[in-house]
C-alpha atoms as a PDB file:
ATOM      1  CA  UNK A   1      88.991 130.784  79.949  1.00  0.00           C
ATOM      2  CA  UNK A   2      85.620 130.682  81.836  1.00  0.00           C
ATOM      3  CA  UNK A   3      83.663 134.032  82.106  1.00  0.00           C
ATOM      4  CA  UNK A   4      80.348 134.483  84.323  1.00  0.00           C
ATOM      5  CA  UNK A   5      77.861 137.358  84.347  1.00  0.00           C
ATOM      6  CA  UNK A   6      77.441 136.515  87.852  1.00  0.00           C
ATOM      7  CA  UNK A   7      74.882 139.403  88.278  1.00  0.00           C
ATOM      8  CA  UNK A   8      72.589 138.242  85.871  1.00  0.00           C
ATOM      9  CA  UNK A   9      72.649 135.093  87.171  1.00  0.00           C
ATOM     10  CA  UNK A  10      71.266 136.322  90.707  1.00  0.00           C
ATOM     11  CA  UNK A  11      68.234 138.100  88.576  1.00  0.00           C
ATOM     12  CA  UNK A  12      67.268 135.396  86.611  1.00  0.00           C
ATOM     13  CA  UNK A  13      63.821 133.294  87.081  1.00  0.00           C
ATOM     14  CA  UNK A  14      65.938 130.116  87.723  1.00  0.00           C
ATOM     15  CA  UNK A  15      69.271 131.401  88.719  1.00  0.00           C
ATOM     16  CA  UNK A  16      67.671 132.698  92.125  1.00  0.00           C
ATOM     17  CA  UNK A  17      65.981 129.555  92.734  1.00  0.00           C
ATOM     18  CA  UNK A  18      70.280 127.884  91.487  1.00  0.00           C
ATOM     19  CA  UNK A  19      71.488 130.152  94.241  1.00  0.00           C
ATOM     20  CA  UNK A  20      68.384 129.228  96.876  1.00  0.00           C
ATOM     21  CA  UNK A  21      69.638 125.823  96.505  1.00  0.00           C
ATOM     22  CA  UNK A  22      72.985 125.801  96.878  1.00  0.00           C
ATOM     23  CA  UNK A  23      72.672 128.384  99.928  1.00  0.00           C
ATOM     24  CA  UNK A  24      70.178 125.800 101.504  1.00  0.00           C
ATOM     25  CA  UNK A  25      73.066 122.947 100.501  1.00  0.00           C
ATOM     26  CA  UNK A  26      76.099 124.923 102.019  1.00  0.00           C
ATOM     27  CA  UNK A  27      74.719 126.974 104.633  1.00  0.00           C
ATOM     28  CA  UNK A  28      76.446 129.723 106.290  1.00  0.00           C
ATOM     29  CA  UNK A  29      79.606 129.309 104.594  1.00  0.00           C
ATOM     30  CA  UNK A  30      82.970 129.864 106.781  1.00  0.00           C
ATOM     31  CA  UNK A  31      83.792 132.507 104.570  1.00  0.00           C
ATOM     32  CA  UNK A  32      80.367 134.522 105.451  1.00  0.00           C
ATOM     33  CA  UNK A  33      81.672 134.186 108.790  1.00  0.00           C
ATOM     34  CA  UNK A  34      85.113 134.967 108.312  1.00  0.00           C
ATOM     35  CA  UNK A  35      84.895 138.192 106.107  1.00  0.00           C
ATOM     36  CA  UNK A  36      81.144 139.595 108.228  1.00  0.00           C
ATOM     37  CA  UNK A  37      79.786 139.613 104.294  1.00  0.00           C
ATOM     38  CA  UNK A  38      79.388 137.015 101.479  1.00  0.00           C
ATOM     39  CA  UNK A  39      81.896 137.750  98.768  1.00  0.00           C
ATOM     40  CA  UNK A  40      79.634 135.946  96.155  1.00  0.00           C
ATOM     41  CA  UNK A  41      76.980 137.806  96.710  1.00  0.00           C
ATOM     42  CA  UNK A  42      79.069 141.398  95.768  1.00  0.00           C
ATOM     43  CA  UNK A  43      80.231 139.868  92.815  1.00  0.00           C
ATOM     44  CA  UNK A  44      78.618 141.457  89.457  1.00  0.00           C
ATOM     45  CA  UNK A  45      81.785 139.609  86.342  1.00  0.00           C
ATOM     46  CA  UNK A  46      84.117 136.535  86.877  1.00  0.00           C
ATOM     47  CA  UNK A  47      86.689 135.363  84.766  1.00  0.00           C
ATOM     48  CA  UNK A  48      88.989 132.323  85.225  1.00  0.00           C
ATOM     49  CA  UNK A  49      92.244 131.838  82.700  1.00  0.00           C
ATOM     50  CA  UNK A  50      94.632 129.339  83.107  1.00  0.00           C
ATOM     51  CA  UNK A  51      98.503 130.458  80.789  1.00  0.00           C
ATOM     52  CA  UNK A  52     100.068 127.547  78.310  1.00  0.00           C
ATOM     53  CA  UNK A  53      96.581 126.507  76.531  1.00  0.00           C
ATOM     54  CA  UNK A  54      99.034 124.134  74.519  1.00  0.00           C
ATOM     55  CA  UNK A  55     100.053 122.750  77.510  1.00  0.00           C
ATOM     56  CA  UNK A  56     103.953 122.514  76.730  1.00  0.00           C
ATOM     57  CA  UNK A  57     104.828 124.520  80.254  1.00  0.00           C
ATOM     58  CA  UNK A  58     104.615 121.640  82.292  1.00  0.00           C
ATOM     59  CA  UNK A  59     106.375 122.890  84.698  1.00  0.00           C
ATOM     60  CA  UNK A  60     103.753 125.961  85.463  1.00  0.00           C
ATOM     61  CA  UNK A  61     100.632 123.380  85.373  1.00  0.00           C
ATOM     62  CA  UNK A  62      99.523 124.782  88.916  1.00  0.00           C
ATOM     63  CA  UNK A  63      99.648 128.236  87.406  1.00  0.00           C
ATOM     64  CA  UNK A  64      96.183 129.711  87.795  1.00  0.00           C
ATOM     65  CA  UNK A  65      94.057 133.493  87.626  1.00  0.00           C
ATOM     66  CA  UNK A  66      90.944 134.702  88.541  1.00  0.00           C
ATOM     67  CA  UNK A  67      90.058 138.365  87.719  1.00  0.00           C
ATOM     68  CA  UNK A  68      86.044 139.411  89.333  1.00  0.00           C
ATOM     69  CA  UNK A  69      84.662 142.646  89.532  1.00  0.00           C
ATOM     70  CA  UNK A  70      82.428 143.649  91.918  1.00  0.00           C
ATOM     71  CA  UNK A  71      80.394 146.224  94.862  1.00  0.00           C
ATOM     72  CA  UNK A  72      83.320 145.500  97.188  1.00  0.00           C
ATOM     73  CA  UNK A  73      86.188 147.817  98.447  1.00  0.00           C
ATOM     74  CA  UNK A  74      90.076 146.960  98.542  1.00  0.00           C
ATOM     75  CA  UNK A  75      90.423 147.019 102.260  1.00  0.00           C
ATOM     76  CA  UNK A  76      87.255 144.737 102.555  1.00  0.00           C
ATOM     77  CA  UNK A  77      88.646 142.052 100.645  1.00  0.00           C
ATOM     78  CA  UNK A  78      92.016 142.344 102.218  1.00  0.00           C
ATOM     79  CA  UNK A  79      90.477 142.015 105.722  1.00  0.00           C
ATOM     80  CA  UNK A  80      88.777 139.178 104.315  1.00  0.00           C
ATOM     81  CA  UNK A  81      92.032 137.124 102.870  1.00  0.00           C
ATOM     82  CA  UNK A  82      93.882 138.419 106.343  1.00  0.00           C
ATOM     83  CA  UNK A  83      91.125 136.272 108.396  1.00  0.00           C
ATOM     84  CA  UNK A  84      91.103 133.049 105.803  1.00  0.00           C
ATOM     85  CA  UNK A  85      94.994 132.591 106.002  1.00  0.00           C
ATOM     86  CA  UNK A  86      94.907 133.500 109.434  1.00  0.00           C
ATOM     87  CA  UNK A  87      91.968 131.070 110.432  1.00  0.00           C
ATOM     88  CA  UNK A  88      94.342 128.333 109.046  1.00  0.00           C
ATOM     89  CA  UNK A  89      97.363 128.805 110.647  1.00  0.00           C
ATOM     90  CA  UNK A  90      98.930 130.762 107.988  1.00  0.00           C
ATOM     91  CA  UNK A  91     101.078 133.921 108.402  1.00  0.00           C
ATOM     92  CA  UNK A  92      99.007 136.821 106.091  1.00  0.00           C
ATOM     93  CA  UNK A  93     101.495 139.475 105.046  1.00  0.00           C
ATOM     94  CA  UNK A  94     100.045 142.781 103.332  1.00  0.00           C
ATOM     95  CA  UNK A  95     101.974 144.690 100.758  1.00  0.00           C
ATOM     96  CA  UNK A  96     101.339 147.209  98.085  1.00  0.00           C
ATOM     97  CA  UNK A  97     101.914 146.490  93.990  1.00  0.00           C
ATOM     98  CA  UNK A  98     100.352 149.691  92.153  1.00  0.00           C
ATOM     99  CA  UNK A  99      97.408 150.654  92.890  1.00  0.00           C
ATOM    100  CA  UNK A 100      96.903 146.827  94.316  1.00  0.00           C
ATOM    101  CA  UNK A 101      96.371 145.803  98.379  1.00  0.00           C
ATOM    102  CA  UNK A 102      98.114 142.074  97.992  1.00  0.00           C
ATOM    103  CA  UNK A 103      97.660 140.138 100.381  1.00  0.00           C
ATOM    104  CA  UNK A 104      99.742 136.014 100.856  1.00  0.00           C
ATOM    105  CA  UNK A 105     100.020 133.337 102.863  1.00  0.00           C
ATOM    106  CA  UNK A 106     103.965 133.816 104.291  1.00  0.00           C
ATOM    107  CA  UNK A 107     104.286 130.182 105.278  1.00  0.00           C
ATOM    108  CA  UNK A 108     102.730 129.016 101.570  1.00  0.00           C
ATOM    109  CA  UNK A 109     103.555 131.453  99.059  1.00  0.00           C
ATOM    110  CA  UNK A 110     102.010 129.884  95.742  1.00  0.00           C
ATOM    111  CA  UNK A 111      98.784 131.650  96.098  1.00  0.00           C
ATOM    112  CA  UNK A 112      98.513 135.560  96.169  1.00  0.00           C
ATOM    113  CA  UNK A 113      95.706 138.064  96.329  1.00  0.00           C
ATOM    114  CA  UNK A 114      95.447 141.068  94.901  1.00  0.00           C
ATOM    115  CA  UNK A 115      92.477 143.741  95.278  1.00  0.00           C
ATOM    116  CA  UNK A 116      91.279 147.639  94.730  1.00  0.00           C
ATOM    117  CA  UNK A 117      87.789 149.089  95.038  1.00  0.00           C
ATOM    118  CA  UNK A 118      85.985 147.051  92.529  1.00  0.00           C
ATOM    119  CA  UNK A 119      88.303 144.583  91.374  1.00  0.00           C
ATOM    120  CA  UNK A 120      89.900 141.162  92.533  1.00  0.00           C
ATOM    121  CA  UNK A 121      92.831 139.287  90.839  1.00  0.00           C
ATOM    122  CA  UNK A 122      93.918 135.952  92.441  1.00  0.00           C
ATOM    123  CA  UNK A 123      96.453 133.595  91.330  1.00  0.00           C
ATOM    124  CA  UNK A 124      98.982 130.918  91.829  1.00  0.00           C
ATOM    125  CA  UNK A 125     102.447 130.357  90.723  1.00  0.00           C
ATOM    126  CA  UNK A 126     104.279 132.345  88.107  1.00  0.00           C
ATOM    127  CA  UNK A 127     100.892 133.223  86.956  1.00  0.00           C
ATOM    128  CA  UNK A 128     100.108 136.191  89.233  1.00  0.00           C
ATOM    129  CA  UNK A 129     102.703 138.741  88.159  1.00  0.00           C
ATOM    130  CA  UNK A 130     101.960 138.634  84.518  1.00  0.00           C
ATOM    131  CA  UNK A 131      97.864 138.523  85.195  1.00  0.00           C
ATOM    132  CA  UNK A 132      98.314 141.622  87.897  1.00  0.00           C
ATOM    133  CA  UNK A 133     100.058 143.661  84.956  1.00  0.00           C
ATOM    134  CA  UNK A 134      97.366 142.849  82.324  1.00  0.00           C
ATOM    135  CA  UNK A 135      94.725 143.868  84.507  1.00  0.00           C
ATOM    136  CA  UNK A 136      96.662 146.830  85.777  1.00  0.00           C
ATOM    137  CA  UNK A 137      97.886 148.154  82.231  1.00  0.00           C
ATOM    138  CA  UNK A 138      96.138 146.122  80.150  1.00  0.00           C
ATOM    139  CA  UNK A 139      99.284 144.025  79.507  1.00  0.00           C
ATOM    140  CA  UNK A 140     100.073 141.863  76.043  1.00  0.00           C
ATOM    141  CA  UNK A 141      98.449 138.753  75.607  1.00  0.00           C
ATOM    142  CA  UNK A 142      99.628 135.755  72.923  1.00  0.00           C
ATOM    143  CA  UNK A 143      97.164 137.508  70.520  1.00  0.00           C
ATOM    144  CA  UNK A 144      96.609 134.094  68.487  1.00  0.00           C
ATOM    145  CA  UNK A 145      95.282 132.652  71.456  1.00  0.00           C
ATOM    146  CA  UNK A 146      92.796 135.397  72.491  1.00  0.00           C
ATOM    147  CA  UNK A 147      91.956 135.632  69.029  1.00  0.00           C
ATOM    148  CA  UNK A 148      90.832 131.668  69.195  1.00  0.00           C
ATOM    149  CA  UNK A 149      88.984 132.401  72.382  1.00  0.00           C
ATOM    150  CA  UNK A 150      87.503 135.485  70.689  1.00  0.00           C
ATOM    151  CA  UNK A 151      86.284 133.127  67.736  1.00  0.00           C
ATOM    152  CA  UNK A 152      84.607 130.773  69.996  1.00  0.00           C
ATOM    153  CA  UNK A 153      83.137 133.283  72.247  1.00  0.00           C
ATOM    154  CA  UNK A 154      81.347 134.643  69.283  1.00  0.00           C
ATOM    155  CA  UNK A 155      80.218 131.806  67.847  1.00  0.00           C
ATOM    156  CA  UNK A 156      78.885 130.419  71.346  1.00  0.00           C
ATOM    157  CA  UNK A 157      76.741 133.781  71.341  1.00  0.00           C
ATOM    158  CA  UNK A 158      75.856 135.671  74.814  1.00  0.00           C
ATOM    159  CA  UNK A 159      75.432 133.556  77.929  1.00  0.00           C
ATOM    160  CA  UNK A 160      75.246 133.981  81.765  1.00  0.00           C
ATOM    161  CA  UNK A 161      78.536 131.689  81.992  1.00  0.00           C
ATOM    162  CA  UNK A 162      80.757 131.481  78.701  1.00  0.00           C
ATOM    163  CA  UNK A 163      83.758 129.183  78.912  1.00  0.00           C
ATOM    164  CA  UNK A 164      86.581 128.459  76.355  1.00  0.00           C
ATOM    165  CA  UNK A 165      89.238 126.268  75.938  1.00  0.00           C
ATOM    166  CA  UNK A 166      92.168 125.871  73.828  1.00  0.00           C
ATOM    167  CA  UNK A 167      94.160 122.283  73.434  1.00  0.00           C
ATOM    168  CA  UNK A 168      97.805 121.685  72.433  1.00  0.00           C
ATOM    169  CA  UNK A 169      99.089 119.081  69.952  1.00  0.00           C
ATOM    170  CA  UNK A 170      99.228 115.416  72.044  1.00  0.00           C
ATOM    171  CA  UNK A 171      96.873 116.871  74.956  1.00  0.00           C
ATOM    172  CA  UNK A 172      94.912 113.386  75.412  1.00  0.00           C
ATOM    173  CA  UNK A 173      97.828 111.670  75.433  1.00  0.00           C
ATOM    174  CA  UNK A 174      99.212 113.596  78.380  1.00  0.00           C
ATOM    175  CA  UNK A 175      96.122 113.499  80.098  1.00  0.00           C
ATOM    176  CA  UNK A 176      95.990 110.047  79.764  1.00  0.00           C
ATOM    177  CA  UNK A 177      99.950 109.769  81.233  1.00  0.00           C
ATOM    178  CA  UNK A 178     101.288 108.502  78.205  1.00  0.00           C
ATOM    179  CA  UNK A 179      99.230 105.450  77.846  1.00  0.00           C
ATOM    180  CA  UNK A 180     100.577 104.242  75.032  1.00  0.00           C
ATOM    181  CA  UNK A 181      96.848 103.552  73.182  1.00  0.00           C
ATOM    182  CA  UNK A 182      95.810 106.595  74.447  1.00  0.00           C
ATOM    183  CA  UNK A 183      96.929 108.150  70.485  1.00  0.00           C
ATOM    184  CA  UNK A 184      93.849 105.814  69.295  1.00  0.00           C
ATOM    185  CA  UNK A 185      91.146 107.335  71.115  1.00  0.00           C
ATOM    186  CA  UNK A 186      88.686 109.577  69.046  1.00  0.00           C
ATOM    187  CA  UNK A 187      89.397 112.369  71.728  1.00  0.00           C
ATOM    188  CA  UNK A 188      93.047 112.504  70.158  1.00  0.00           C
ATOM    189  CA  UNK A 189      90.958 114.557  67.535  1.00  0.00           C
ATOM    190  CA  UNK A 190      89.419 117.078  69.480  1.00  0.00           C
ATOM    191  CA  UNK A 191      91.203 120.980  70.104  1.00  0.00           C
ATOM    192  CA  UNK A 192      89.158 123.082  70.845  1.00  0.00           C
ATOM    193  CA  UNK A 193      86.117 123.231  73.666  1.00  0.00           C
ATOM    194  CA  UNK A 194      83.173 125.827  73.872  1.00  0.00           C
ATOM    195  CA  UNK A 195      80.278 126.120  76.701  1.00  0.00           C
ATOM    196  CA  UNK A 196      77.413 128.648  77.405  1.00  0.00           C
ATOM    197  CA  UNK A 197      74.835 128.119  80.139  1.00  0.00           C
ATOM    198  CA  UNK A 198      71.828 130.880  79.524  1.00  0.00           C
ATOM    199  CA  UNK A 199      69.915 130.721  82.805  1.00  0.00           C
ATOM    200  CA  UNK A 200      66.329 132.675  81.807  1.00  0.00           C
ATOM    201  CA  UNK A 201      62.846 131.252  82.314  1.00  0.00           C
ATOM    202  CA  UNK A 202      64.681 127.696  81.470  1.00  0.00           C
ATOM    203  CA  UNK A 203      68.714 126.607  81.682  1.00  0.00           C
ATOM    204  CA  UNK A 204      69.955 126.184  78.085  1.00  0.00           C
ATOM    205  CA  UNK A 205      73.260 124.243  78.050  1.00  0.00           C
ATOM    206  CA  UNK A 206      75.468 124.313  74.403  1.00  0.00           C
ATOM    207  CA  UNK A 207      78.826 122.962  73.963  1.00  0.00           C
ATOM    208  CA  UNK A 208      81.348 123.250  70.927  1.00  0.00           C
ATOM    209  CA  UNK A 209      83.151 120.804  69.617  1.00  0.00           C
ATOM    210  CA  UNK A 210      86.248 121.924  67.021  1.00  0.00           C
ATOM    211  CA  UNK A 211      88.213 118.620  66.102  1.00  0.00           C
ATOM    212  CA  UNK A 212      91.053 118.328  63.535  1.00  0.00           C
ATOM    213  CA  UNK A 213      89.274 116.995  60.839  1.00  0.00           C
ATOM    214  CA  UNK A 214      85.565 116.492  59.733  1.00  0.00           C
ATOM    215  CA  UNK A 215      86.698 112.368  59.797  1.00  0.00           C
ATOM    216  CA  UNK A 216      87.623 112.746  63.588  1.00  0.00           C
ATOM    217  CA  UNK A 217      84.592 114.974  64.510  1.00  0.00           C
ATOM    218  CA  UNK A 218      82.670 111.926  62.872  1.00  0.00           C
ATOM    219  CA  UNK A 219      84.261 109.561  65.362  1.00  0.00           C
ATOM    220  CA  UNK A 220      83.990 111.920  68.178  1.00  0.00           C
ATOM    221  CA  UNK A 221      79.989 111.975  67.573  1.00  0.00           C
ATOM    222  CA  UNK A 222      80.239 108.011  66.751  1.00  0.00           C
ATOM    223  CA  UNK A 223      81.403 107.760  70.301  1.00  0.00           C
ATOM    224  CA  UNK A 224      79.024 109.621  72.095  1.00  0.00           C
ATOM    225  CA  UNK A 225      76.291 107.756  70.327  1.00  0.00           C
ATOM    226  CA  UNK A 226      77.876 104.742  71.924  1.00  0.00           C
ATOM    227  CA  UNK A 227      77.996 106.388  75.188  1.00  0.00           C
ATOM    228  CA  UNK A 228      74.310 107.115  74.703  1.00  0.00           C
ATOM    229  CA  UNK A 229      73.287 103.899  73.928  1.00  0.00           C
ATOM    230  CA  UNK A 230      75.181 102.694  76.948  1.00  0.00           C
ATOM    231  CA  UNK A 231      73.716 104.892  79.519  1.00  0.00           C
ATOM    232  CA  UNK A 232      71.133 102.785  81.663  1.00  0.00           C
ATOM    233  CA  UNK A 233      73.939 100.431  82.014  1.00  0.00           C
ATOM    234  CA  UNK A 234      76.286 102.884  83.552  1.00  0.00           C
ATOM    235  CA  UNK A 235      76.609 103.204  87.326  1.00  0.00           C
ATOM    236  CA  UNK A 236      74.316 106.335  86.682  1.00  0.00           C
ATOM    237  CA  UNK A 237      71.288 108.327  89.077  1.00  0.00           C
ATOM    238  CA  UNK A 238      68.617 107.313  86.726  1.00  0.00           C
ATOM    239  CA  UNK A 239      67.233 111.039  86.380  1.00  0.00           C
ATOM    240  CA  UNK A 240      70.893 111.881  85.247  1.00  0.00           C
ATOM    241  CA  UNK A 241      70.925 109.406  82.735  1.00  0.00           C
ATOM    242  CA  UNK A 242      67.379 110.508  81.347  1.00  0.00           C
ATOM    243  CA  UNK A 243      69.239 114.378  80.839  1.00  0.00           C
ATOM    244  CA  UNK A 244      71.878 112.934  79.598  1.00  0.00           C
ATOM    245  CA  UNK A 245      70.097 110.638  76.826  1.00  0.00           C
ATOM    246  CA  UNK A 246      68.095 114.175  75.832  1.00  0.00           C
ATOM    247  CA  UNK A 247      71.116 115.821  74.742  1.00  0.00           C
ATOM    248  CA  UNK A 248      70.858 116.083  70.491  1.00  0.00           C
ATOM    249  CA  UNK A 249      74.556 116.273  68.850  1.00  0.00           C
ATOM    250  CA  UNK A 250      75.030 117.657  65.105  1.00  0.00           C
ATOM    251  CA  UNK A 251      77.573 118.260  63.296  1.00  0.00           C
ATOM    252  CA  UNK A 252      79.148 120.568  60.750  1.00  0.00           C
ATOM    253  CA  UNK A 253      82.501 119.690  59.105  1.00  0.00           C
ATOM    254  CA  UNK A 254      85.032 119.903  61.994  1.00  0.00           C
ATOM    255  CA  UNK A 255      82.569 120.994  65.096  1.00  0.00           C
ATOM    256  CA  UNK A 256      80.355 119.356  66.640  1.00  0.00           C
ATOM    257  CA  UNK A 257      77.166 121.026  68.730  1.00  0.00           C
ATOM    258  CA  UNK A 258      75.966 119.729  72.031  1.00  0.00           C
ATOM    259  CA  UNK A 259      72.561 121.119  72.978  1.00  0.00           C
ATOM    260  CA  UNK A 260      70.161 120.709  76.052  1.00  0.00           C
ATOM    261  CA  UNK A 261      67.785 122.860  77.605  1.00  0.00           C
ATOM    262  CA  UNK A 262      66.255 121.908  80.906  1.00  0.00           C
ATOM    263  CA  UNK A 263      62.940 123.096  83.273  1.00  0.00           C
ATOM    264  CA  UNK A 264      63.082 124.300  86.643  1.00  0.00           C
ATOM    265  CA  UNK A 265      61.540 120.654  87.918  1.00  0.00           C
ATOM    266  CA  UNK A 266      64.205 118.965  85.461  1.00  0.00           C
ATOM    267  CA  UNK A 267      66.915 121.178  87.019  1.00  0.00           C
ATOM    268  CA  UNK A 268      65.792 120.112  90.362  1.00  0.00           C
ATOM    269  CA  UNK A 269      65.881 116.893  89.530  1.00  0.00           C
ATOM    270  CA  UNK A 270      69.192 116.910  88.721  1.00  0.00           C
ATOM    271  CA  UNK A 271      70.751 118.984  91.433  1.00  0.00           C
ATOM    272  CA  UNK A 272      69.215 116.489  93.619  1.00  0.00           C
ATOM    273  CA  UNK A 273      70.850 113.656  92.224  1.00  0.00           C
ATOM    274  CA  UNK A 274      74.032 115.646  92.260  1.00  0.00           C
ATOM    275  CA  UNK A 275      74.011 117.151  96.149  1.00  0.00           C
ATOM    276  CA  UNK A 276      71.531 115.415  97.506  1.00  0.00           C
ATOM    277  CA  UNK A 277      67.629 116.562  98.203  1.00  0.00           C
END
């Protein structure tokens, strides 16, 4: 689950000079163009969920939601998803589901979009349905899950962009296709992953790590160390690799803490190493 304040990121010191990058990156996007406004720019909350944290419904892997509140009005952002599947070659049908305009592609019906004044739910696959009710009705959720995600949340504290992540039993070694040494790696420990970005006066990056076992957080931390150490000899943009060497890992018991905090001229450093000056 990933969760941005997306207004207070436009107000803050260096999330206007984030978003005067990226603009001067991207340009006029298509979308701009499309729609006659920029989306982004009404949006104020963003949330992105993905169902089966444990990862057993294979089958519904391509199952996706975003829910974003904003200063936008239903027929806006239907106009908006008309032109997009339109300017593909799509066939945009409009229908009505409660007090939602949805709008899909006819000729590629995995994707739906939903909107009313104020609020935006999109999602693939079997995904949409149940996501549309919760945000309609405020719909049941598996409560041991959003209690987990609760837990984390509070103990990342408040953040311009919170995200959350819950791992099933054997997720490495499906990652990893079923390589059978993939059960050896450290990672095999790890269930649970937490991340804040506070964007202020400086960008402050932390990232919890819950493993299994204090023993297996231990080898977790043992590995980045390695990784550290092995940094100037990685196929790496040199001012990346500097960041990356700054970043100070502790641990207590079972969780590990990843913590960095970087300048505006550090931050430019590395979004110039990442899109290019």
């Amino acid at each position: 689950m990933v969760s941005a304040d997306v207004r207070a990121l436009a107000h803050a010191p260096l999330g206007a000079f984030i978003a005067e990058r990226l603009q001067r990156r991207a340009g006029t996007s298509k979308l701009t163009l499309l729609c006659g406004f920029d989306p982004l720019l009404r949006l104020d909350q963003l949330a992105l969920a993905v169902p089966g944290a444990n990862l057993h419904a294979a089958e519904h892997a391509e199952d996706f939601g975003i829910v974003a509140s904003g200063r936008f009005s239903a027929a806006e952002i239907t106009r908006c998803a008309q032109a997009a599947i339109t300017s593909r070659g799509g066939d945009a049908v409009q229908t009505k589901l409660g007090s939602f305009d949805a709008v899909r592609d006819r000729k590629a019906p995995s994707g739906e979009i939903a909107a009313k004044d104020g609020l935006l739910v999109v999602s693939g696959g079997s995904y949409f349905r149940e996501l549309l009710d919760f945000a309609e009705r405020g719909g049941p959720r598996e409560a041991n899950d959003e209690r987990r995600h609760a837990e984390l949340r509070s103990a990342l504290g408040p953040g311009s962009l919170l995200a959350t992540w819950l791992l099933g039993e054997g997720w490495f070694e499906r990652v990893a296709d079923g390589e059978a040494n993939a059960r050896l790696s450290p990672l095999t420990a790890l269930r649970t992953v937490a991340a804040r970005i506070d964007v202020g006066q400086t960008a402050k990056l932390l990232v919890l790590l819950d493993c299994t076992s204090s023993e297996g957080a231990a080898r977790i931390s043992n590995l980045l160390g390695d990784l550290r150490a092995s940094l100037r000899a990685l196929p790496l943009d040199p001012a990346l690799a500097g960041i990356a060497a700054r970043v100070a890992v502790s641990q207590t018991g079972t969780r590990l803490r990843l913590a960095l905090e970087l300048n505006q001229t550090e931050l430019a450093t590395a979004l110039d190493a990442l899109l290019g000056p």
